[in-house]
PDB file of N, CA and C in Angstrom:
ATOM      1  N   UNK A   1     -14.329  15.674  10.724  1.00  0.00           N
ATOM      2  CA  UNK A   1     -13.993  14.350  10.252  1.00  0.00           C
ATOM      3  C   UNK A   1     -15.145  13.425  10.618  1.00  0.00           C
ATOM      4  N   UNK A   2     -15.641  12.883   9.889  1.00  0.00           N
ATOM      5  CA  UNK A   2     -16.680  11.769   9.719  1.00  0.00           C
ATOM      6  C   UNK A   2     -16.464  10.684  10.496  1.00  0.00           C
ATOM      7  N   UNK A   3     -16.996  10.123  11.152  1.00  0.00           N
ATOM      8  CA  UNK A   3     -16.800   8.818  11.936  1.00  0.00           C
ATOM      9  C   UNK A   3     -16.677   7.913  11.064  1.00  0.00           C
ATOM     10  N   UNK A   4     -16.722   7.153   9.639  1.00  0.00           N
ATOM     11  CA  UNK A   4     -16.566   6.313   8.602  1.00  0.00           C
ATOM     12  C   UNK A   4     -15.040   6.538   8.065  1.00  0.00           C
ATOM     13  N   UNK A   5     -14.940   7.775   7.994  1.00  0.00           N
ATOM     14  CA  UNK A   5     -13.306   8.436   7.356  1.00  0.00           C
ATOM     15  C   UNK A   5     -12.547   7.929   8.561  1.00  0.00           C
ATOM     16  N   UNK A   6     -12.821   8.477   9.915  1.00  0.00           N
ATOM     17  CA  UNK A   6     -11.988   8.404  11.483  1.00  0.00           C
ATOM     18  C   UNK A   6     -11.428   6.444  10.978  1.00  0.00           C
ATOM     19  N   UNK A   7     -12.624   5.602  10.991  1.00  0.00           N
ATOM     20  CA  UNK A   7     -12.399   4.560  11.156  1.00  0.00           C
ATOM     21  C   UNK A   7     -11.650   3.767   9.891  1.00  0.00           C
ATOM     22  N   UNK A   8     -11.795   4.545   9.132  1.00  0.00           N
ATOM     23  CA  UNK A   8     -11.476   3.883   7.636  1.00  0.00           C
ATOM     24  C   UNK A   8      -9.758   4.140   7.891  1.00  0.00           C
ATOM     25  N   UNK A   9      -9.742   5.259   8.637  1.00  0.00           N
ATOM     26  CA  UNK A   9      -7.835   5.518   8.590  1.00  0.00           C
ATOM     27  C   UNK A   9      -7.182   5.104   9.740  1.00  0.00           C
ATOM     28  N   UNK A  10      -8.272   4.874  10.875  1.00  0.00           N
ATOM     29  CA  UNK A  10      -7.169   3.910  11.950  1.00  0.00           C
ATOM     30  C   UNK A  10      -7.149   2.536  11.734  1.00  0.00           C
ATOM     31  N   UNK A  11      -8.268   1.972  10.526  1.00  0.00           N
ATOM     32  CA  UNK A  11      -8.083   0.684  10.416  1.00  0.00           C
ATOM     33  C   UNK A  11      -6.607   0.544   9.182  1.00  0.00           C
ATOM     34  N   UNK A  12      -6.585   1.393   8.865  1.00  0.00           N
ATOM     35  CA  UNK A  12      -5.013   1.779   7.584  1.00  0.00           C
ATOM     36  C   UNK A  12      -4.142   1.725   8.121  1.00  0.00           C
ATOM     37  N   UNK A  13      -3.849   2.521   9.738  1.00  0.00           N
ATOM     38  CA  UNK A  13      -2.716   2.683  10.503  1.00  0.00           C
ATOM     39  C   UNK A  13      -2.024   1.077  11.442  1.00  0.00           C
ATOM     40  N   UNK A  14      -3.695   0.590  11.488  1.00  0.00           N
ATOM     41  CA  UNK A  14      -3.364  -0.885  11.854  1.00  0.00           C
ATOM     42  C   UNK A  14      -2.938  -2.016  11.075  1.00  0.00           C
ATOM     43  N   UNK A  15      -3.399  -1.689   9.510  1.00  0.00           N
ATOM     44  CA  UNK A  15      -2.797  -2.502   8.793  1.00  0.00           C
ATOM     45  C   UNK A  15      -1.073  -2.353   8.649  1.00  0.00           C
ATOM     46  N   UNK A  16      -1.089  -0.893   8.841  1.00  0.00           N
ATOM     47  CA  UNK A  16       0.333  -0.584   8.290  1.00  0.00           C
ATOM     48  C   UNK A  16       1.322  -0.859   9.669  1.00  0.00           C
ATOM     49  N   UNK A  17       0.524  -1.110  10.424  1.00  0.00           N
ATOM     50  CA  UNK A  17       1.783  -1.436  11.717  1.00  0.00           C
ATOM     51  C   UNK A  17       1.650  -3.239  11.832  1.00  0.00           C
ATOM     52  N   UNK A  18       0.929  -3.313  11.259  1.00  0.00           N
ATOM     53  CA  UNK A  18       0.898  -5.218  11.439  1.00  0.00           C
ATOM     54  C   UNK A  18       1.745  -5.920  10.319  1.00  0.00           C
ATOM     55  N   UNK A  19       1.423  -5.139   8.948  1.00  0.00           N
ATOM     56  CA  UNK A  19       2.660  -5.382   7.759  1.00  0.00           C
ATOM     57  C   UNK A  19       4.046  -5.148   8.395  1.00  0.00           C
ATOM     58  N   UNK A  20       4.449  -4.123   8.685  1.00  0.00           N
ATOM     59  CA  UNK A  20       5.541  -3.583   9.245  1.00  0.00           C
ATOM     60  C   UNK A  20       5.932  -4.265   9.933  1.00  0.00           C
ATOM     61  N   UNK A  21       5.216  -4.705  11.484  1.00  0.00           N
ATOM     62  CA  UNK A  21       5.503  -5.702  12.889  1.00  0.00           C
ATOM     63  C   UNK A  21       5.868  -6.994  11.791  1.00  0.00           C
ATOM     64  N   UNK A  22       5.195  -7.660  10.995  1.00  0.00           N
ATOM     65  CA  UNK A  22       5.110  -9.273  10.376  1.00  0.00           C
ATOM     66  C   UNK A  22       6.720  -9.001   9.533  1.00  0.00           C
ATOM     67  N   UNK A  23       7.053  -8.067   8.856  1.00  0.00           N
ATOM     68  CA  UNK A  23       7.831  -8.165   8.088  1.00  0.00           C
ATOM     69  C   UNK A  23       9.429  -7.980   8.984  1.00  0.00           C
ATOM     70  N   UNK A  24       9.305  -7.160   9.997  1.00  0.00           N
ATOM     71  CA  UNK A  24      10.566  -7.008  10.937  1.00  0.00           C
ATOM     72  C   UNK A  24      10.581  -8.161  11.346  1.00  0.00           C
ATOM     73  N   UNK A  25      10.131  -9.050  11.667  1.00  0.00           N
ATOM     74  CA  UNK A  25       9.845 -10.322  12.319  1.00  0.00           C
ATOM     75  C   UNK A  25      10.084 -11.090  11.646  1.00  0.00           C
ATOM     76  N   UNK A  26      10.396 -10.923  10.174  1.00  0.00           N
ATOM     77  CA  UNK A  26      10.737 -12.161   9.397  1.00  0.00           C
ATOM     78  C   UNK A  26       9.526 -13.220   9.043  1.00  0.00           C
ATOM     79  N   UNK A  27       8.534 -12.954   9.606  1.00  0.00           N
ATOM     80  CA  UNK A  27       7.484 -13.599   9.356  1.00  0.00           C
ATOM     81  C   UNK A  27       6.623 -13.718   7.939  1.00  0.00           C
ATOM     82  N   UNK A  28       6.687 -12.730   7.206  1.00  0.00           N
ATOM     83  CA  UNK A  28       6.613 -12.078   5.732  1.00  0.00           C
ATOM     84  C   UNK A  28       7.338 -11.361   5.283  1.00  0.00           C
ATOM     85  N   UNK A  29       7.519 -11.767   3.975  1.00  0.00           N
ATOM     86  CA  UNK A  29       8.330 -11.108   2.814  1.00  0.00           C
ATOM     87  C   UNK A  29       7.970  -9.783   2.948  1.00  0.00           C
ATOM     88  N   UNK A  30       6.878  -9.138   3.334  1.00  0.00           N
ATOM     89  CA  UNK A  30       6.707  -8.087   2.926  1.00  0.00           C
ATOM     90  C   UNK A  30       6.090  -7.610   1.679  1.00  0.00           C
ATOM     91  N   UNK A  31       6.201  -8.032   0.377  1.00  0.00           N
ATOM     92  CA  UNK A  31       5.889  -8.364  -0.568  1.00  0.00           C
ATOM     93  C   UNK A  31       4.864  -8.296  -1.048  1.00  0.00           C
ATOM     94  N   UNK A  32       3.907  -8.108  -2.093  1.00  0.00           N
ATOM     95  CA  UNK A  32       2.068  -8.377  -2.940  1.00  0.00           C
ATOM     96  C   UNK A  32       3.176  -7.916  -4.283  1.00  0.00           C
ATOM     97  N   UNK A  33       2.175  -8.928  -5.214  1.00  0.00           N
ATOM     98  CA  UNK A  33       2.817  -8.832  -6.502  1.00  0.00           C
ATOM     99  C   UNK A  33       1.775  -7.114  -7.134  1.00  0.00           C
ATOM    100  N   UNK A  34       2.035  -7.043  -8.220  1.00  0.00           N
ATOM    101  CA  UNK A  34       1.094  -5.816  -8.868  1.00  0.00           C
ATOM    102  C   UNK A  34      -0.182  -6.241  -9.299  1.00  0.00           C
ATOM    103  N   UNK A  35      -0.560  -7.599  -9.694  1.00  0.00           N
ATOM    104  CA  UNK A  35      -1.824  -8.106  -9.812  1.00  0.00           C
ATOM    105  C   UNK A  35      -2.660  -8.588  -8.369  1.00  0.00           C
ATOM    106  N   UNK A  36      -1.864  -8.601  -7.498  1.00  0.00           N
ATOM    107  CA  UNK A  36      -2.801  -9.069  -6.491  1.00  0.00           C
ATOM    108  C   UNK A  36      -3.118  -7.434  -5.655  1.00  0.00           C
ATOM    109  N   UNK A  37      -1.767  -6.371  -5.850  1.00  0.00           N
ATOM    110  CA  UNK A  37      -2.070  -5.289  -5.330  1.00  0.00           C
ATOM    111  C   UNK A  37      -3.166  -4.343  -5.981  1.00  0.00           C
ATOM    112  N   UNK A  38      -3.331  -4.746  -7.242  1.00  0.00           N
ATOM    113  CA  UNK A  38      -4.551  -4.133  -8.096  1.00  0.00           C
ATOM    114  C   UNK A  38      -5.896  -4.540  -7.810  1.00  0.00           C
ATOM    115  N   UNK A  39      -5.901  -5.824  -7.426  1.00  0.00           N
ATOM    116  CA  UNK A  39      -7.272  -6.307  -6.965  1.00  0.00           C
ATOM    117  C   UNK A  39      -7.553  -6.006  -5.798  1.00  0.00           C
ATOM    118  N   UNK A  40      -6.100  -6.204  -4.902  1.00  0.00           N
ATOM    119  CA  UNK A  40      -6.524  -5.673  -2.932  1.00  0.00           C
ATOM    120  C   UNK A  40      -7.073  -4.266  -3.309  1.00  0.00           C
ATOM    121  N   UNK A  41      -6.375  -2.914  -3.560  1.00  0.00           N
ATOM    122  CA  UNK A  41      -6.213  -1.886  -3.799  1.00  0.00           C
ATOM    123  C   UNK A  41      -7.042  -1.185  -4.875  1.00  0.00           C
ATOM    124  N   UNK A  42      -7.115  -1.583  -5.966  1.00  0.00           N
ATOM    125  CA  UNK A  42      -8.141  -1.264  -7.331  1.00  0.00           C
ATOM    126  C   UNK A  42      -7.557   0.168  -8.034  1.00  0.00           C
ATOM    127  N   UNK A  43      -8.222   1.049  -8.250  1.00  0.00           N
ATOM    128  CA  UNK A  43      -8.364   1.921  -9.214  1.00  0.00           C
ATOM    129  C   UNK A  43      -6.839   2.896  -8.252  1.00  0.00           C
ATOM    130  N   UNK A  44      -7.139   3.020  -7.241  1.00  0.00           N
ATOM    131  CA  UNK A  44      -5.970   3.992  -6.466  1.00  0.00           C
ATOM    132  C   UNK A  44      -4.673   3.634  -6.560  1.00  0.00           C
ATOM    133  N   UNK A  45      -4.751   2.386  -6.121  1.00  0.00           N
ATOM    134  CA  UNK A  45      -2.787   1.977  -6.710  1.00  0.00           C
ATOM    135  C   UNK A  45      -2.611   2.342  -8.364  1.00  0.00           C
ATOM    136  N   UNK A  46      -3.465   1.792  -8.783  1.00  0.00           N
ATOM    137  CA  UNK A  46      -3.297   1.944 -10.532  1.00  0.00           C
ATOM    138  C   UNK A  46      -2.616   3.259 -10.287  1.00  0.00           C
ATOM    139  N   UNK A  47      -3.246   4.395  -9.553  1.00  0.00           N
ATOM    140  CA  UNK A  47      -2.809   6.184 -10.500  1.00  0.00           C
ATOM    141  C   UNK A  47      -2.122   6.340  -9.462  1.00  0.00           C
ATOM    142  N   UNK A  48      -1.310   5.638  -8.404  1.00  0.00           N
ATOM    143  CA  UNK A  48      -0.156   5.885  -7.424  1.00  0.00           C
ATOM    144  C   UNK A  48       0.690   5.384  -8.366  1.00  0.00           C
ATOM    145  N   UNK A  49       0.509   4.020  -9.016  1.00  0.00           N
ATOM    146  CA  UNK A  49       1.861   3.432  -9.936  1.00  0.00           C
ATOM    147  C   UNK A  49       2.008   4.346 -11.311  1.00  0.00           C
ATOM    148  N   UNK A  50       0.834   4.714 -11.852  1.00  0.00           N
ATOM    149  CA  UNK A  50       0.751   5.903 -13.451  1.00  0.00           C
ATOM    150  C   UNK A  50       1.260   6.807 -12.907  1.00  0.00           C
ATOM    151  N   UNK A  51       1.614   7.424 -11.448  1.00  0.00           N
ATOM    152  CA  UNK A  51       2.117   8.961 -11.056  1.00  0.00           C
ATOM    153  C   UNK A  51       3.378   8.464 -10.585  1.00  0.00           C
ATOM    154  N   UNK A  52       3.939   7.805 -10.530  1.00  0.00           N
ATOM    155  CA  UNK A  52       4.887   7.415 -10.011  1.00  0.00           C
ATOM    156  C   UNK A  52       5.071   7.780  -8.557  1.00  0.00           C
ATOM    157  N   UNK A  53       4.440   7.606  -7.914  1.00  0.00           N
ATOM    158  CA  UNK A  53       3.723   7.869  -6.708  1.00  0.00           C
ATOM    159  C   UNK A  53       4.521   6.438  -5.481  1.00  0.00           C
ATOM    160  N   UNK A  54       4.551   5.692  -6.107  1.00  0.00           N
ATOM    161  CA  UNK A  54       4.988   4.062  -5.745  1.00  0.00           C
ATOM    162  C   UNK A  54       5.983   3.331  -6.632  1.00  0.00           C
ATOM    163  N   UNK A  55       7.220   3.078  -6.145  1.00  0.00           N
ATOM    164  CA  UNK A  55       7.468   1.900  -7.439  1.00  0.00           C
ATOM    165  C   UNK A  55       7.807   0.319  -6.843  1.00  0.00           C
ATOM    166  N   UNK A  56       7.515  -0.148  -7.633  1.00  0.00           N
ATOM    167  CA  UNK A  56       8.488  -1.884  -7.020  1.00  0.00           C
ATOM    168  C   UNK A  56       9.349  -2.230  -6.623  1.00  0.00           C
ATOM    169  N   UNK A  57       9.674  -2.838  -5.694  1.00  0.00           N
ATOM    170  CA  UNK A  57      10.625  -2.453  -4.928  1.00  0.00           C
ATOM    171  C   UNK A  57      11.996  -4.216  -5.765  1.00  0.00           C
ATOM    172  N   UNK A  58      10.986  -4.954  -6.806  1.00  0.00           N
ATOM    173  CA  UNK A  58      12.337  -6.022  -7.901  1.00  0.00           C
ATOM    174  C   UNK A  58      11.490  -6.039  -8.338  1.00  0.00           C
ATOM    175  N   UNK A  59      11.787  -6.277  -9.578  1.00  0.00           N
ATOM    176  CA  UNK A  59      10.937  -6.920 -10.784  1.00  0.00           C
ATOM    177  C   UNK A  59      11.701  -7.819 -11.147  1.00  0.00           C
ATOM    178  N   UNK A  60      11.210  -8.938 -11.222  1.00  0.00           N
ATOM    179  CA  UNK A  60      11.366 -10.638 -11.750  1.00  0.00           C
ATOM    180  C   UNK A  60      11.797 -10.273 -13.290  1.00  0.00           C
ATOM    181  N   UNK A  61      12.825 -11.390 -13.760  1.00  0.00           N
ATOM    182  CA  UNK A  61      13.104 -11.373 -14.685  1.00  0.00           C
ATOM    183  C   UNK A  61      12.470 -12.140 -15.890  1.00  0.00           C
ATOM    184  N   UNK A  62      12.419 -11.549 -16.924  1.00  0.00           N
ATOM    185  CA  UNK A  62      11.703 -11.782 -18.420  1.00  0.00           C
ATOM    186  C   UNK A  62      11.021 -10.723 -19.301  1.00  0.00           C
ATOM    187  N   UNK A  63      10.464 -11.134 -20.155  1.00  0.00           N
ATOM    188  CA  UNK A  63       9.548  -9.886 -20.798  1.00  0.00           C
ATOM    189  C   UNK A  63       8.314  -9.692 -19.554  1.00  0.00           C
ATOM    190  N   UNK A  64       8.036 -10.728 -19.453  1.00  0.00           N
ATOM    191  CA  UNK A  64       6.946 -10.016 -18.371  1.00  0.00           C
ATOM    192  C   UNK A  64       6.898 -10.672 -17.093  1.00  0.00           C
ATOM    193  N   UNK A  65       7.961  -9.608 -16.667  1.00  0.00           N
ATOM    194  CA  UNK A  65       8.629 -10.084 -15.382  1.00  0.00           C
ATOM    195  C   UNK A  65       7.225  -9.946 -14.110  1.00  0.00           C
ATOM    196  N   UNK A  66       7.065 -10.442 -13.392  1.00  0.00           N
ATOM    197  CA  UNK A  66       6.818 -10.038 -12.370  1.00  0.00           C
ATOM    198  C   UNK A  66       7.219  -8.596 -11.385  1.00  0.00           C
ATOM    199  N   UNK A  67       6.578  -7.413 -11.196  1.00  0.00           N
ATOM    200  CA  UNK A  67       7.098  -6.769 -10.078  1.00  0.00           C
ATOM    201  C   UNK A  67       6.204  -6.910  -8.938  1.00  0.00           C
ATOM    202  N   UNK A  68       7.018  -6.444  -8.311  1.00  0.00           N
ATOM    203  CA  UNK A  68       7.011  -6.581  -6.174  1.00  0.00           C
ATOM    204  C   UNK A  68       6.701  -5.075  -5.936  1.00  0.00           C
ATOM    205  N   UNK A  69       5.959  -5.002  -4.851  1.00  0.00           N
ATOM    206  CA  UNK A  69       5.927  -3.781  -3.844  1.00  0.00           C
ATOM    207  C   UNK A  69       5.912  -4.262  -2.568  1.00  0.00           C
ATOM    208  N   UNK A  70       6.476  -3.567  -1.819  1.00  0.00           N
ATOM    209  CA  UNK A  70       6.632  -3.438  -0.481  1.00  0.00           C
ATOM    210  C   UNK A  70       4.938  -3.122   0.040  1.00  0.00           C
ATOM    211  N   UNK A  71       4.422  -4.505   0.732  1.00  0.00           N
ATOM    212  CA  UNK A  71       3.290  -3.585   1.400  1.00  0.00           C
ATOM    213  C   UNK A  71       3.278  -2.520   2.831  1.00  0.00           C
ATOM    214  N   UNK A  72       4.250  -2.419   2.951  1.00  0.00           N
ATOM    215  CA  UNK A  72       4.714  -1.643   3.874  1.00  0.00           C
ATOM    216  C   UNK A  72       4.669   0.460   2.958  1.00  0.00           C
ATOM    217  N   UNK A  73       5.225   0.237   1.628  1.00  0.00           N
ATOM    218  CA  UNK A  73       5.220   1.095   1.127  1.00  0.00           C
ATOM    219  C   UNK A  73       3.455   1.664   0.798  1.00  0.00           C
ATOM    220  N   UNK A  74       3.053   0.693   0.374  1.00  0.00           N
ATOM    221  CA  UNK A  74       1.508   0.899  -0.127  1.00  0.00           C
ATOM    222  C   UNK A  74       0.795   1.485   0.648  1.00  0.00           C
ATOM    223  N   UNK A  75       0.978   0.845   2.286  1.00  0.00           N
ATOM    224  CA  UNK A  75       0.098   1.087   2.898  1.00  0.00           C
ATOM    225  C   UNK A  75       0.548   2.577   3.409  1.00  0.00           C
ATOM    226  N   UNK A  76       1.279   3.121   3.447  1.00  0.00           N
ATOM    227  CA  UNK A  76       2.031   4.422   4.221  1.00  0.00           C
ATOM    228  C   UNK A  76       1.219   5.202   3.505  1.00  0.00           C
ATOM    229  N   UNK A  77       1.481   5.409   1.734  1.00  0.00           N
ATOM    230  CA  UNK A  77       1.313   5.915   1.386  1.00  0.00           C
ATOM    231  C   UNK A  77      -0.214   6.334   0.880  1.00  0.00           C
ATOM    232  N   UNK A  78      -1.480   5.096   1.734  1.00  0.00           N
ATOM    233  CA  UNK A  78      -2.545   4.988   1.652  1.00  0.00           C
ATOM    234  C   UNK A  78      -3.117   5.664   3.123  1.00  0.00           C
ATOM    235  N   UNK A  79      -2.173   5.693   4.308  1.00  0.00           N
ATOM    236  CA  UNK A  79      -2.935   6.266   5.243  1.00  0.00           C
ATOM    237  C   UNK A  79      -1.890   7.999   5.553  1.00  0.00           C
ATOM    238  N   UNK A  80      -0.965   7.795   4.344  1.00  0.00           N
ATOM    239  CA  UNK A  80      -0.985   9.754   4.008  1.00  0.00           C
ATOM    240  C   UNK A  80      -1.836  10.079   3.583  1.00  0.00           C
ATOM    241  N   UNK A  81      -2.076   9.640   2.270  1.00  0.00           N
ATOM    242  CA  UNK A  81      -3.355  10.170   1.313  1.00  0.00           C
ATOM    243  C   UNK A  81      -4.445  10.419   2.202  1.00  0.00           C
ATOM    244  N   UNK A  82      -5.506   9.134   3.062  1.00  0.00           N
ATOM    245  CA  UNK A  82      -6.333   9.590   3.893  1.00  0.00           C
ATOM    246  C   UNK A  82      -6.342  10.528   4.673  1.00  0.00           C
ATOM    247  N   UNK A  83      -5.180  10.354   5.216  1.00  0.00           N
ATOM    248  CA  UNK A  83      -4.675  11.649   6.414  1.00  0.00           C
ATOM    249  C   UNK A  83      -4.962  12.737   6.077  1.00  0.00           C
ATOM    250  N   UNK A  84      -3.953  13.324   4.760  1.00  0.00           N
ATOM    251  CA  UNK A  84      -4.312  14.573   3.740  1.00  0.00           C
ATOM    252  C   UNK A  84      -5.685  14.937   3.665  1.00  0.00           C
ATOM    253  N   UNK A  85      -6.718  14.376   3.094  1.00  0.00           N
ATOM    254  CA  UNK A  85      -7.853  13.913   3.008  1.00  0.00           C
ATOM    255  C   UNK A  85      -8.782  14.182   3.728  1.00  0.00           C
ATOM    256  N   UNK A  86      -8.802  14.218   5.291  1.00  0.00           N
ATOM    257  CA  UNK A  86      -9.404  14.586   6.489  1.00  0.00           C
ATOM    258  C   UNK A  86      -8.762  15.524   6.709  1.00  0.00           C
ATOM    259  N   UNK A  87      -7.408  16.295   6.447  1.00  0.00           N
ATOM    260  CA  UNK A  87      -7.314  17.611   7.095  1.00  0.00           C
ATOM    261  C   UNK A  87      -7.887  18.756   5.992  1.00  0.00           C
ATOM    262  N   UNK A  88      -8.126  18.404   5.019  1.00  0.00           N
ATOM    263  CA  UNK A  88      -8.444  19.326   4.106  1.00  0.00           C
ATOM    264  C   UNK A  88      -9.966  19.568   4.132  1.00  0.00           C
ATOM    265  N   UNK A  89     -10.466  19.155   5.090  1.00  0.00           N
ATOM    266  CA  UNK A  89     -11.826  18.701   4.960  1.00  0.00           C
ATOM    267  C   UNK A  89     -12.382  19.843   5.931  1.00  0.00           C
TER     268      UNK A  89
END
């Protein structure tokens, strides 16, 4: 495991325990809409949401409703993938 990979996935594990800590706490919704998670995230959420890999956890009502994800979900499933990732290595 690469020292860039090592750091790239404990800085994932810290995001995902600070979302987690903020959101038990009531402090945040928890929440990123799908346009702001496409820009944080980019090309990888896109083919987690095309695989159904992730889904929204409400979608706002209308034709073009707004949906929600849990960043709690995103991020889990961003420091499995890495995880996976370095053991295959």
């Amino acid at each position: 495991m690469s020292r860039t990979n090592l750091q790239s996935l404990i800085t994932d594990c810290i995001a995902l325990g600070t979302a987690s800590t903020l959101e038990q706490l009531g402090i945040h919704a928890g929440e990123i809409s799908q346009t702001q998670a496409k820009k944080t995230y980019g090309k990888w959420f896109q083919d987690c949401v095309m695989r159904d890999r992730i889904r929204p956890c409400r979608i706002e009502e209308g034709r073009a409703g707004t949906r929600w994800y849990r960043l709690v979900d995103i991020l889990s499933l961003k420091v499995n993938d890495r995880a996976e990732a370095q053991l295959k290595l």
